[in-house]
C-alpha atoms as a PDB file:
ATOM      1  CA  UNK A   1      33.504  13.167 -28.867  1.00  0.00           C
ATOM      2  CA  UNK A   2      30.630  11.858 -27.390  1.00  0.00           C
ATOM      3  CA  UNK A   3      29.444  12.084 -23.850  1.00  0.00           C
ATOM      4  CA  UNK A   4      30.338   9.180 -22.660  1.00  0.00           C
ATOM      5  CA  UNK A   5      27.016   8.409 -20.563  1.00  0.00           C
ATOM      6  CA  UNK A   6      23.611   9.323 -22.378  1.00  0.00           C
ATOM      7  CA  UNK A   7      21.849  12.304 -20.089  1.00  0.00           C
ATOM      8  CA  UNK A   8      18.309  10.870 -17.958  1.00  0.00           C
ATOM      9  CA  UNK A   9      15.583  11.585 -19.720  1.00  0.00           C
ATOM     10  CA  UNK A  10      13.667  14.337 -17.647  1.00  0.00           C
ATOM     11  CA  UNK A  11      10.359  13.698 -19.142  1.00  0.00           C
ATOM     12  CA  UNK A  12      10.392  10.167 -17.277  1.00  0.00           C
ATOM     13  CA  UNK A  13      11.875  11.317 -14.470  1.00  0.00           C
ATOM     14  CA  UNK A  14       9.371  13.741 -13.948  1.00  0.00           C
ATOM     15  CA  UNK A  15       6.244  11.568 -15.136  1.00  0.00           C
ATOM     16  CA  UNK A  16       7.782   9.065 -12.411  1.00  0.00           C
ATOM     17  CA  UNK A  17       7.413  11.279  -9.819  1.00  0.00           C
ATOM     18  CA  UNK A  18       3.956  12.957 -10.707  1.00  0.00           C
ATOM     19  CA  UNK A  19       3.075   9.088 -10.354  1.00  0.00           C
ATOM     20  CA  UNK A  20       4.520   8.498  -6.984  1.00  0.00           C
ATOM     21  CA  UNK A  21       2.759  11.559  -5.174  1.00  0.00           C
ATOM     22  CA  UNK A  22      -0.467  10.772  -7.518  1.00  0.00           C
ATOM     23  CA  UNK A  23      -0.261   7.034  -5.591  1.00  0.00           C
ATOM     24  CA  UNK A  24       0.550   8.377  -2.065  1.00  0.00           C
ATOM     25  CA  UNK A  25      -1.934  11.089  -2.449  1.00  0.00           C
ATOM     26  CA  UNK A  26      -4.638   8.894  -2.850  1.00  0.00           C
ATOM     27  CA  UNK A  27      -3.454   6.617   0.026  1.00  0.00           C
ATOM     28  CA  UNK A  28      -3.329  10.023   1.861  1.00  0.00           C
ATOM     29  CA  UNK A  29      -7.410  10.984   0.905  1.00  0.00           C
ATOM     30  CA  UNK A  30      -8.029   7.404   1.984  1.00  0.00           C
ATOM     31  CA  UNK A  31      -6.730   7.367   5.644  1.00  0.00           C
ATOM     32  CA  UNK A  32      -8.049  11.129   5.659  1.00  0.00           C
ATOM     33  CA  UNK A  33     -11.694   9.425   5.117  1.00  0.00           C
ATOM     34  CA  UNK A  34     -11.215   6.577   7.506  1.00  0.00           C
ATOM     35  CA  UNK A  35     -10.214   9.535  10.371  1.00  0.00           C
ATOM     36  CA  UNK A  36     -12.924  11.553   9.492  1.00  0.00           C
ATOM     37  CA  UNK A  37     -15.278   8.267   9.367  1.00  0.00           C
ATOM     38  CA  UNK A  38     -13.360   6.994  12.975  1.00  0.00           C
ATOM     39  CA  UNK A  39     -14.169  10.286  14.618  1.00  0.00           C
ATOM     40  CA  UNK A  40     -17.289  11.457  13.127  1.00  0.00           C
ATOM     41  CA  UNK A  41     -15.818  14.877  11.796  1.00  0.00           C
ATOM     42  CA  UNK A  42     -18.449  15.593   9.869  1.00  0.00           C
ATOM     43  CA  UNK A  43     -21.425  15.250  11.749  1.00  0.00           C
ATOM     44  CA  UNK A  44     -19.816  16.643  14.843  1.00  0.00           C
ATOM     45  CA  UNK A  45     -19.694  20.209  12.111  1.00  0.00           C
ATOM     46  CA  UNK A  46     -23.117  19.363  11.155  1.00  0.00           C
ATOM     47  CA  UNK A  47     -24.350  19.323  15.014  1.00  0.00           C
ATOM     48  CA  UNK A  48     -21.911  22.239  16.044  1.00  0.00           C
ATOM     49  CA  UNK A  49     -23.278  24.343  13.089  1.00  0.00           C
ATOM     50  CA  UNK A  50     -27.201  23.482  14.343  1.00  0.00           C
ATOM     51  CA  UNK A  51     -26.457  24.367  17.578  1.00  0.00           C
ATOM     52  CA  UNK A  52     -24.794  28.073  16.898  1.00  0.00           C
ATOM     53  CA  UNK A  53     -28.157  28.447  14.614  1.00  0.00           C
ATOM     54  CA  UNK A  54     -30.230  28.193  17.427  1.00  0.00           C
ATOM     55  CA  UNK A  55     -27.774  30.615  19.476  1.00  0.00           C
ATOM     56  CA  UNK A  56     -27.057  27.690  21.922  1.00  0.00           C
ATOM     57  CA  UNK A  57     -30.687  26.829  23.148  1.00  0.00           C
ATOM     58  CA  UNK A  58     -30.878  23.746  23.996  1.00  0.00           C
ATOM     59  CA  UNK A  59     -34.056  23.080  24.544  1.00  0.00           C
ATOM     60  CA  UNK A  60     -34.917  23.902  21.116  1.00  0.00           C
ATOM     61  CA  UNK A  61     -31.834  22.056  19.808  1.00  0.00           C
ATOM     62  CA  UNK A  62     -33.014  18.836  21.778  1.00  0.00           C
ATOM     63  CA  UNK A  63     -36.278  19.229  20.673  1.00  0.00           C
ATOM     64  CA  UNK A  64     -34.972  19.171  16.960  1.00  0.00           C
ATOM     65  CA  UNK A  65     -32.552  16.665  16.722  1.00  0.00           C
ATOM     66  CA  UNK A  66     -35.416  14.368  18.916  1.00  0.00           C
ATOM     67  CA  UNK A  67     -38.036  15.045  15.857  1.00  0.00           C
ATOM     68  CA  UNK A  68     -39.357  11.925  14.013  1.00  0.00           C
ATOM     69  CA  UNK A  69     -37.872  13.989  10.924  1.00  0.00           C
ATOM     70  CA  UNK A  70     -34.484  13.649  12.130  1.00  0.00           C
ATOM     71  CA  UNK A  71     -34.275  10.480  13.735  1.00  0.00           C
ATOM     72  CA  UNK A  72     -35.982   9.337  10.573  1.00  0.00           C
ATOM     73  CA  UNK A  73     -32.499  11.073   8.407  1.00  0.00           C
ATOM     74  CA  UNK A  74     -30.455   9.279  11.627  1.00  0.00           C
ATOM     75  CA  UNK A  75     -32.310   5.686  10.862  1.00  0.00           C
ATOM     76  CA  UNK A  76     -33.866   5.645  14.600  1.00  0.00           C
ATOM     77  CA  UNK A  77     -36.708   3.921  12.852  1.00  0.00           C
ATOM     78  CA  UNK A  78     -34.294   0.848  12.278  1.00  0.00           C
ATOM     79  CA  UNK A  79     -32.580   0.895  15.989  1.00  0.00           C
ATOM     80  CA  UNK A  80     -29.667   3.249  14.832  1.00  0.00           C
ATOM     81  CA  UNK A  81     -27.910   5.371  16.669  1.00  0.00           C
ATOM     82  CA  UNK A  82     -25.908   8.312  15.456  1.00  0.00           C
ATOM     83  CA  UNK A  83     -25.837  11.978  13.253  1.00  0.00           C
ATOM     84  CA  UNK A  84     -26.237  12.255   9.740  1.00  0.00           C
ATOM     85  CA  UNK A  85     -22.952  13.419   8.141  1.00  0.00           C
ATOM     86  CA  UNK A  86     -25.193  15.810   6.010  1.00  0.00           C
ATOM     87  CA  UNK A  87     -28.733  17.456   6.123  1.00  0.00           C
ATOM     88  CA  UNK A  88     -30.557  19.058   3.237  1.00  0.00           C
ATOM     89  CA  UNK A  89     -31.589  22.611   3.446  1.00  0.00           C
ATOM     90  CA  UNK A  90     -35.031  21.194   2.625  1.00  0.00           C
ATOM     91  CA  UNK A  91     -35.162  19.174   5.520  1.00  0.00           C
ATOM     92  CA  UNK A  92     -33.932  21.146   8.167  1.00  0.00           C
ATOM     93  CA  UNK A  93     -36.685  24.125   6.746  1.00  0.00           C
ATOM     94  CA  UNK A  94     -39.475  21.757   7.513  1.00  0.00           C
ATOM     95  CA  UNK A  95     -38.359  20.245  10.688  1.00  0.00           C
ATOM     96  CA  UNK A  96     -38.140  23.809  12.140  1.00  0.00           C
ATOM     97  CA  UNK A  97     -40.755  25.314  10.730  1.00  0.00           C
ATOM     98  CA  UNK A  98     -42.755  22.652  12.439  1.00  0.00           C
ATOM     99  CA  UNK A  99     -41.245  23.129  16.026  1.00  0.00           C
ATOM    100  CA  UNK A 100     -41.479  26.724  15.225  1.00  0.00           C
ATOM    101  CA  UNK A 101     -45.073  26.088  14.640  1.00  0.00           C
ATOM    102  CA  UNK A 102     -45.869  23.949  17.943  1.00  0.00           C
ATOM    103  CA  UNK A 103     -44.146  26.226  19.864  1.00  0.00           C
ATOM    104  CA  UNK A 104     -47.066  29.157  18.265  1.00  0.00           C
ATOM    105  CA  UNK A 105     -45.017  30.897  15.405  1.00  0.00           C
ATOM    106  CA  UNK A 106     -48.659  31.978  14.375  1.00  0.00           C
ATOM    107  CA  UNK A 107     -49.459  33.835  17.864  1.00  0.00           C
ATOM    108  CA  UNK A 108     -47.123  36.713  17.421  1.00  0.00           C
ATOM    109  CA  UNK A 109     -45.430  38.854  20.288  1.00  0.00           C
ATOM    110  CA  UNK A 110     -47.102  36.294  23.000  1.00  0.00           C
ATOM    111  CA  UNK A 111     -45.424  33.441  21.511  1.00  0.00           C
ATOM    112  CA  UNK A 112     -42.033  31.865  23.056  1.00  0.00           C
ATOM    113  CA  UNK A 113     -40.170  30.730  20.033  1.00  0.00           C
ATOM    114  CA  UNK A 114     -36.819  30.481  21.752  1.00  0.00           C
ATOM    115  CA  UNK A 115     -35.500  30.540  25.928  1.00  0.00           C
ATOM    116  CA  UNK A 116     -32.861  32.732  23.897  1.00  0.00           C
ATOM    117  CA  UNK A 117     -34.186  36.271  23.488  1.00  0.00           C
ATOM    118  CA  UNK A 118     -31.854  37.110  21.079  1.00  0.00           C
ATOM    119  CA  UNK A 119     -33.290  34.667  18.358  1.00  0.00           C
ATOM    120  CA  UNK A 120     -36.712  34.945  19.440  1.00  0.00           C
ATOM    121  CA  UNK A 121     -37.001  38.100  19.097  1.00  0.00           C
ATOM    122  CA  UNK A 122     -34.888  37.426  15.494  1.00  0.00           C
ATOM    123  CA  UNK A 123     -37.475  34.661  14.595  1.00  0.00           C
ATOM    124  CA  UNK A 124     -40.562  36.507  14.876  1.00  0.00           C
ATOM    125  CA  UNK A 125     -39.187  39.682  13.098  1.00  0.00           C
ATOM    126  CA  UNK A 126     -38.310  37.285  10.533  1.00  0.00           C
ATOM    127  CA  UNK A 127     -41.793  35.802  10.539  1.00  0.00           C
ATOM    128  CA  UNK A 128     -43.065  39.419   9.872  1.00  0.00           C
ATOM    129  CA  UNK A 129     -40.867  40.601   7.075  1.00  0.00           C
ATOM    130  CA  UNK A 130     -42.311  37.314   5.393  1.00  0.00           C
ATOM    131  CA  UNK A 131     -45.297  38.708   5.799  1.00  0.00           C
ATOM    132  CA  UNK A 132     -46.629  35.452   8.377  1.00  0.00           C
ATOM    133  CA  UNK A 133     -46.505  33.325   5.168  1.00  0.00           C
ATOM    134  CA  UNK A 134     -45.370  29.610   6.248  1.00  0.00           C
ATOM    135  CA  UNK A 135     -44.301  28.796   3.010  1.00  0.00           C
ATOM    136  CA  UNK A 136     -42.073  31.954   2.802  1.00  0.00           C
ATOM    137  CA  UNK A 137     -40.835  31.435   6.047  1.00  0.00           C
ATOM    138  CA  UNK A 138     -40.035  28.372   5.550  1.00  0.00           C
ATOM    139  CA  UNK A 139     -37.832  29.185   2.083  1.00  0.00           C
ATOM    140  CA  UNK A 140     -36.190  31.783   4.354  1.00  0.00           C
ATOM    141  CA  UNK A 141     -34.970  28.662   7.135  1.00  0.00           C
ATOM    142  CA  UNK A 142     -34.010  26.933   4.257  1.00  0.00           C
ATOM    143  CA  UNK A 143     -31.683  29.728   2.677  1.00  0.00           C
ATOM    144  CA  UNK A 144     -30.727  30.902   6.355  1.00  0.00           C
ATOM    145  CA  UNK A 145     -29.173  27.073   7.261  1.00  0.00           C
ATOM    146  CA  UNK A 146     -28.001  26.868   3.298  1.00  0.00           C
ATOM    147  CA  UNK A 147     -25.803  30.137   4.800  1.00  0.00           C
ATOM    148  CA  UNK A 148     -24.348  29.094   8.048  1.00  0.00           C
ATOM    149  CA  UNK A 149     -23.413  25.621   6.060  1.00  0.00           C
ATOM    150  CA  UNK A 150     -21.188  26.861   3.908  1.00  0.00           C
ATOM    151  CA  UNK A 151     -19.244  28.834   6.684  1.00  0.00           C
ATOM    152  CA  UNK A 152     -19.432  25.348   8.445  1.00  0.00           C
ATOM    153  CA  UNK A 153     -18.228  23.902   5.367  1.00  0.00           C
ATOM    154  CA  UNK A 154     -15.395  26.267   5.142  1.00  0.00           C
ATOM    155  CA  UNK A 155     -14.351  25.834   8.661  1.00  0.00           C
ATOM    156  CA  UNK A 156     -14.353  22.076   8.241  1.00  0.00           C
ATOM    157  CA  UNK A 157     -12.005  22.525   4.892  1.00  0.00           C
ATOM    158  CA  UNK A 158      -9.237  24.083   6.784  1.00  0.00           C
ATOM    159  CA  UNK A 159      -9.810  21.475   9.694  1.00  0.00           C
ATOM    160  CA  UNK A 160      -9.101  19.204   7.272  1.00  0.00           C
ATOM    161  CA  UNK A 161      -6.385  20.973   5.866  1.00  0.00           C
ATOM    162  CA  UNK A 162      -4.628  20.220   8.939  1.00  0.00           C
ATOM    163  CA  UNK A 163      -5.188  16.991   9.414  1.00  0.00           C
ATOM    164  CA  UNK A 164      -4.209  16.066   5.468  1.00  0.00           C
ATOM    165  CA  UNK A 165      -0.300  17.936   6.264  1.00  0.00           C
ATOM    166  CA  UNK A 166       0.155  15.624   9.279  1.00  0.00           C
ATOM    167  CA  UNK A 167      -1.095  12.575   7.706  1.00  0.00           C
ATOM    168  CA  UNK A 168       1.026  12.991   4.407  1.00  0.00           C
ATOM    169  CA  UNK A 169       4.068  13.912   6.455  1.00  0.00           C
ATOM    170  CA  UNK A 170       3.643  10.751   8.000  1.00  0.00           C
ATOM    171  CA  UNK A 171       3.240   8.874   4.681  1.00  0.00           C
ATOM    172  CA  UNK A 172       6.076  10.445   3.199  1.00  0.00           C
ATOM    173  CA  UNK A 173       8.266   9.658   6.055  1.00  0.00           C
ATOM    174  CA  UNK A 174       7.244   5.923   6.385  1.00  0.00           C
ATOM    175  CA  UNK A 175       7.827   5.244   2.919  1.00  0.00           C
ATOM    176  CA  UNK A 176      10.710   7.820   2.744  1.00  0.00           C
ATOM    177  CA  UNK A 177       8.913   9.500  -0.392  1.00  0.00           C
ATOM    178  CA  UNK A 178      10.322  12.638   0.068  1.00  0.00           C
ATOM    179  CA  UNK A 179      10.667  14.306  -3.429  1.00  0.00           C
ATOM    180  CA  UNK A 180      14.408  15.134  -3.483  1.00  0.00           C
ATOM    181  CA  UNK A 181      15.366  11.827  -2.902  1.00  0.00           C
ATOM    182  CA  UNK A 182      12.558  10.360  -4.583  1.00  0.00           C
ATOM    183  CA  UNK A 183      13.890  12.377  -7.792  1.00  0.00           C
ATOM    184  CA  UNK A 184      17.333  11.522  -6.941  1.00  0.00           C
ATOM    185  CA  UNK A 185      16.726   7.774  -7.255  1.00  0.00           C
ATOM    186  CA  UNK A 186      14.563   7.963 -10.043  1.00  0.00           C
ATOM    187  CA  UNK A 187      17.143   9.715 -11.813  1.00  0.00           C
ATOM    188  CA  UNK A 188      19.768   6.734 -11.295  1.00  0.00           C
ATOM    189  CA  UNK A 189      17.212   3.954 -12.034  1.00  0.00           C
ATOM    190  CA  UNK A 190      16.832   5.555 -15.448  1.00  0.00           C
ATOM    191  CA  UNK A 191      20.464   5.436 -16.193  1.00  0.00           C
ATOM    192  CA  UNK A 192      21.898   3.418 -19.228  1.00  0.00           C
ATOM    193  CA  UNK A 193      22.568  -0.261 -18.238  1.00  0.00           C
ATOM    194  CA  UNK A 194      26.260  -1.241 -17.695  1.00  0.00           C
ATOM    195  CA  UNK A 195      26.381  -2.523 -20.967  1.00  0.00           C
ATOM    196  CA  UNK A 196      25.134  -0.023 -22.528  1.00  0.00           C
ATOM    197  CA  UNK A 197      27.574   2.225 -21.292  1.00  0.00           C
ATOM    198  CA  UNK A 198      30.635   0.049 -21.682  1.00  0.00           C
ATOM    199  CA  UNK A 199      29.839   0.239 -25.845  1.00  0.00           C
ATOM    200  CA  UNK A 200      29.052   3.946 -25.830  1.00  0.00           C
ATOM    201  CA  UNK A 201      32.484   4.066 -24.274  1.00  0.00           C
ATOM    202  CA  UNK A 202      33.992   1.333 -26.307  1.00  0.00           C
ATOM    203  CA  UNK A 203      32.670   3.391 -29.563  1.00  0.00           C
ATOM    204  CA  UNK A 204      34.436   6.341 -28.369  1.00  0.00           C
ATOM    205  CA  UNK A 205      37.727   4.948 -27.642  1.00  0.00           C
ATOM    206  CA  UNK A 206      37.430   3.352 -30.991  1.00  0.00           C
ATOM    207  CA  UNK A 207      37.000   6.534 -32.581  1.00  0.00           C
ATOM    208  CA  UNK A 208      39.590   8.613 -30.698  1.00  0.00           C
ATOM    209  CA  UNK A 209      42.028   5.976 -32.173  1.00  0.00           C
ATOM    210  CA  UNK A 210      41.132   5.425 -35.473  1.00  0.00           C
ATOM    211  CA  UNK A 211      40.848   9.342 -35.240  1.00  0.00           C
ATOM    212  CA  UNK A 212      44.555   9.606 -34.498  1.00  0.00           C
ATOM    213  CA  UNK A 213      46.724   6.275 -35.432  1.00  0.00           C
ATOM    214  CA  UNK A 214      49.681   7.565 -33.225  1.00  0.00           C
ATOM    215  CA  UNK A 215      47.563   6.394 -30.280  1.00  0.00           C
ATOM    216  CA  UNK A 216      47.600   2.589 -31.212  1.00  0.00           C
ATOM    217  CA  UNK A 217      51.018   2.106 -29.635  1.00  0.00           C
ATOM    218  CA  UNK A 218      50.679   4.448 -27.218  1.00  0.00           C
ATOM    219  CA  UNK A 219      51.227   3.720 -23.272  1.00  0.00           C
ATOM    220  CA  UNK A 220      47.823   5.319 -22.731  1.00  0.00           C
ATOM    221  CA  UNK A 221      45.657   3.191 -24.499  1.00  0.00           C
ATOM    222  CA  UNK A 222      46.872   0.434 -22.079  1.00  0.00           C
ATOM    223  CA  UNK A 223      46.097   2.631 -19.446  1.00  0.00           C
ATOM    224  CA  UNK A 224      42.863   3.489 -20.380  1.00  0.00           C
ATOM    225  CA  UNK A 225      42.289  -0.298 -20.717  1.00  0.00           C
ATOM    226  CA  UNK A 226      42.976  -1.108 -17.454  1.00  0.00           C
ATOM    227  CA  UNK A 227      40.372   1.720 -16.587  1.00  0.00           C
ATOM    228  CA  UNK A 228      37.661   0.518 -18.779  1.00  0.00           C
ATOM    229  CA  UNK A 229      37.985  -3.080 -16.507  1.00  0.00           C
ATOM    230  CA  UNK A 230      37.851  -1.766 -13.425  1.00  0.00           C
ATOM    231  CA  UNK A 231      34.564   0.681 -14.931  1.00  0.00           C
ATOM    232  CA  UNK A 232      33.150  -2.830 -16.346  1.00  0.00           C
ATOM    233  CA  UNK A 233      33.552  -4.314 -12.522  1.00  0.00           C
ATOM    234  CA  UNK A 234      32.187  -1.568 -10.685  1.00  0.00           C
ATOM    235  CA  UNK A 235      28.958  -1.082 -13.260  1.00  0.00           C
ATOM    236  CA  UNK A 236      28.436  -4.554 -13.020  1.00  0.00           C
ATOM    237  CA  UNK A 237      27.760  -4.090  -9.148  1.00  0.00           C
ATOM    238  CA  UNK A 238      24.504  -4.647  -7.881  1.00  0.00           C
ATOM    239  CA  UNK A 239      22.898  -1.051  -7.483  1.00  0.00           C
ATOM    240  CA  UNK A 240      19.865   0.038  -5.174  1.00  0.00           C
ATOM    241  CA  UNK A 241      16.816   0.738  -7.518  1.00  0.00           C
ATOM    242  CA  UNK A 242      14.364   1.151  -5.049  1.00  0.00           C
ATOM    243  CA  UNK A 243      12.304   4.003  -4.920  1.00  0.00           C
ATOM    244  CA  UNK A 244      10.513   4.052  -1.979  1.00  0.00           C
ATOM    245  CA  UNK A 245      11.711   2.813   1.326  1.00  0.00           C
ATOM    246  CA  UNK A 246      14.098   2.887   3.908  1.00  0.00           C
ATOM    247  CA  UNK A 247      16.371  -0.225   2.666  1.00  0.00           C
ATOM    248  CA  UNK A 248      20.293   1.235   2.593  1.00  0.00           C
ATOM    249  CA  UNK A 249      18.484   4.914   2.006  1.00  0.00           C
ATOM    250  CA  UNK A 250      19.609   7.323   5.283  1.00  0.00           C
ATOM    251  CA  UNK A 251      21.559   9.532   5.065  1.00  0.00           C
ATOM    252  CA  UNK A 252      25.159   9.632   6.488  1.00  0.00           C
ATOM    253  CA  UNK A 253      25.427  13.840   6.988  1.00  0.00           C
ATOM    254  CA  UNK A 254      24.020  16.565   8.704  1.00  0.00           C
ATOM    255  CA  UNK A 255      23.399  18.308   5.485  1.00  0.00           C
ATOM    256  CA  UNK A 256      21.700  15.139   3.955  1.00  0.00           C
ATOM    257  CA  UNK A 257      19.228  14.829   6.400  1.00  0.00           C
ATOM    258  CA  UNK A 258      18.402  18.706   6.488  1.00  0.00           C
ATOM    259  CA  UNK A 259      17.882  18.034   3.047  1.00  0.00           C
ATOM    260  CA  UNK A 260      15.650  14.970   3.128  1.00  0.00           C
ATOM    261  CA  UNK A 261      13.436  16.607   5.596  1.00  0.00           C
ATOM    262  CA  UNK A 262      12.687  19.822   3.523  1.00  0.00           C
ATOM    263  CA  UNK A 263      11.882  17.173   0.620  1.00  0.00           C
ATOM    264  CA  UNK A 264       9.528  15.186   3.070  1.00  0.00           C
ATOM    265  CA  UNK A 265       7.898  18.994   3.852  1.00  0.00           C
ATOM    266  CA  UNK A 266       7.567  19.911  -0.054  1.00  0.00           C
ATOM    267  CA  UNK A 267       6.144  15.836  -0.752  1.00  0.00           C
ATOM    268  CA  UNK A 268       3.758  16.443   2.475  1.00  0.00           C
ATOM    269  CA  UNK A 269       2.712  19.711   0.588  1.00  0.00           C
ATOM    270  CA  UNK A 270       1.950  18.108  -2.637  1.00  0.00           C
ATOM    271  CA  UNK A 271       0.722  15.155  -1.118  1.00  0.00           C
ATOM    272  CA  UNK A 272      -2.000  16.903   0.891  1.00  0.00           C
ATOM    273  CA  UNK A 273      -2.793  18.884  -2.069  1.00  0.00           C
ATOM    274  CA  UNK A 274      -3.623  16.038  -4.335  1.00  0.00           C
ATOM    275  CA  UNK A 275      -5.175  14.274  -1.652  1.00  0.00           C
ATOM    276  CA  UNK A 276      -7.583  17.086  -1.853  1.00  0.00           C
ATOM    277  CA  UNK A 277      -7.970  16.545  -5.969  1.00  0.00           C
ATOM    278  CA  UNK A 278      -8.836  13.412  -5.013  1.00  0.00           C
ATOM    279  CA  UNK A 279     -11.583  14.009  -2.844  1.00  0.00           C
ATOM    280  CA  UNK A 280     -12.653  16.584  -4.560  1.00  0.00           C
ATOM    281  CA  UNK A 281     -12.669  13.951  -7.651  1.00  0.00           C
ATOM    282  CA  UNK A 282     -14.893  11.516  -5.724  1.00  0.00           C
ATOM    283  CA  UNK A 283     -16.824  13.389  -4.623  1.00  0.00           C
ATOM    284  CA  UNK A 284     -18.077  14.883  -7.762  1.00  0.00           C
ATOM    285  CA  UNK A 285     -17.899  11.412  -9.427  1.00  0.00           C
ATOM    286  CA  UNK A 286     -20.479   9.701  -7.331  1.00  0.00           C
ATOM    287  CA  UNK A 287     -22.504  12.382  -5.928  1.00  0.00           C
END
């Protein structure tokens, strides 16, 4: 015989849910950008990063982010007031190169290049193993910021990491998108109609008695009738198809929510993860 309700198609069940986290993901990368935008994430790095260059002088670091240079990258000639989210290698070589320079890089041993000993004394022998070429010590600042920027930038991915888990926990939670359920529901949406199941079980019973004629007259028949109604009324029930959302969707157990949160921890997972993909995406897309 056969079964009396067709089996879900996995392929669409699946595809359904690679959708939803693709969806939520992005929403995810988006409020990511406006946090990161809201508190200035990554020009604080950029700054912080600066600062341990210069050892924690600050003198020299005023004196650098104050250049005409800088507030140029800042827009200070417009009246603007902040820190670029990103400075090229190029830029930051010539800027302190030129401080350096002010300051008497060419001098030698009676120069003050830094109020931290420490990096003057690492700037000058730098200077020297250049062999007091400008332009070579001035490809050396380039590749020794290039350096500490990717540690910076490292530091700031797993910052970010962070902040991505918390946010798509909280997206998966507010539209209760955890994947369990999520799959759960999908599942049942993509169920044959009522209909279509009353004729795939009409068909059978058809078969079963034209299969064996004793059944015609048979008590049972009559009884599985009066099933087949009360099948008909109870498929022809409104049922919840909504994926997402908290409409008639908590559940009534201990166990059930236990299991709802671990499938709001594996969606915040995936979320975060192709929140990241996303970025990553954009990134590359219009840079």
């Amino acid at each position: 015989m056969e079964k009396l309700i067709p089996p879900v198609n996995a392929v669409y069940v699946l595809l359904g849910v690679v959708f939803v986290i693709a969806a939520l993901s992005l929403l995810v990368s988006i409020i990511m950008e406006m946090v990161a935008l809201i508190l200035n994430t990554r020009a604080k790095t950029l700054l912080s990063a600066i600062r341990e260059l210069f050892q924690e002088d600050k003198k020299l670091f005023e004196e650098f982010t104050r250049h005409p240079r800088f507030r140029q990258i800042v827009g200070g000639a417009k009246g603007l007031t902040g820190t670029p989210r990103y400075l090229p290698g190029d830029s930051f070589a010539d800027i302190c190169l030129e401080i350096l320079q002010l300051r008497g890089l060419a001098e030698g041993e009676s120069a003050v290049l830094s109020d931290v000993k420490a990096l003057d004394t690492f700037l000058k022998l730098q200077f020297e193993d250049c062999h007091r070429d400008a332009a070579a010590f001035q490809t050396f600042l380039e590749r020794w910021y290039n350096d500490k920027m990717d540690f910076a930038w490292e530091r700031y991915q797993r910052q970010v990491k962070y902040w991505l888990f918390f946010i798509s926990l909280f997206v998966a939670i507010l539209f209760n998108a955890d994947l369990i359920g999520v799959y759960s529901r999908l599942s049942a949406s993509l169920q044959s109609s009522p209909v279509e199941v009353m004729n795939s079980v009409t068909n059978n019973l058809d078969k079963l008695i034209t299969f064996d004629s004793t059944l015609r007259d048979a008590a049972a028949v009559k009884n599985i009738e009066s099933k087949l109604l009360t099948l008909m009324e109870q498929s022809l029930e409104p049922r919840e198809s909504n994926i997402l959302g908290w409409s008639g969707a908590y559940p009534g157990t201990p166990a059930g929510w236990l299991v709802q949160f671990a499938g709001f921890v594996i969606s915040a997972l995936l979320l975060s993860y192709g929140a990241q993909l996303w970025f990553d995406w954009i990134r590359k897309k219009f840079k």
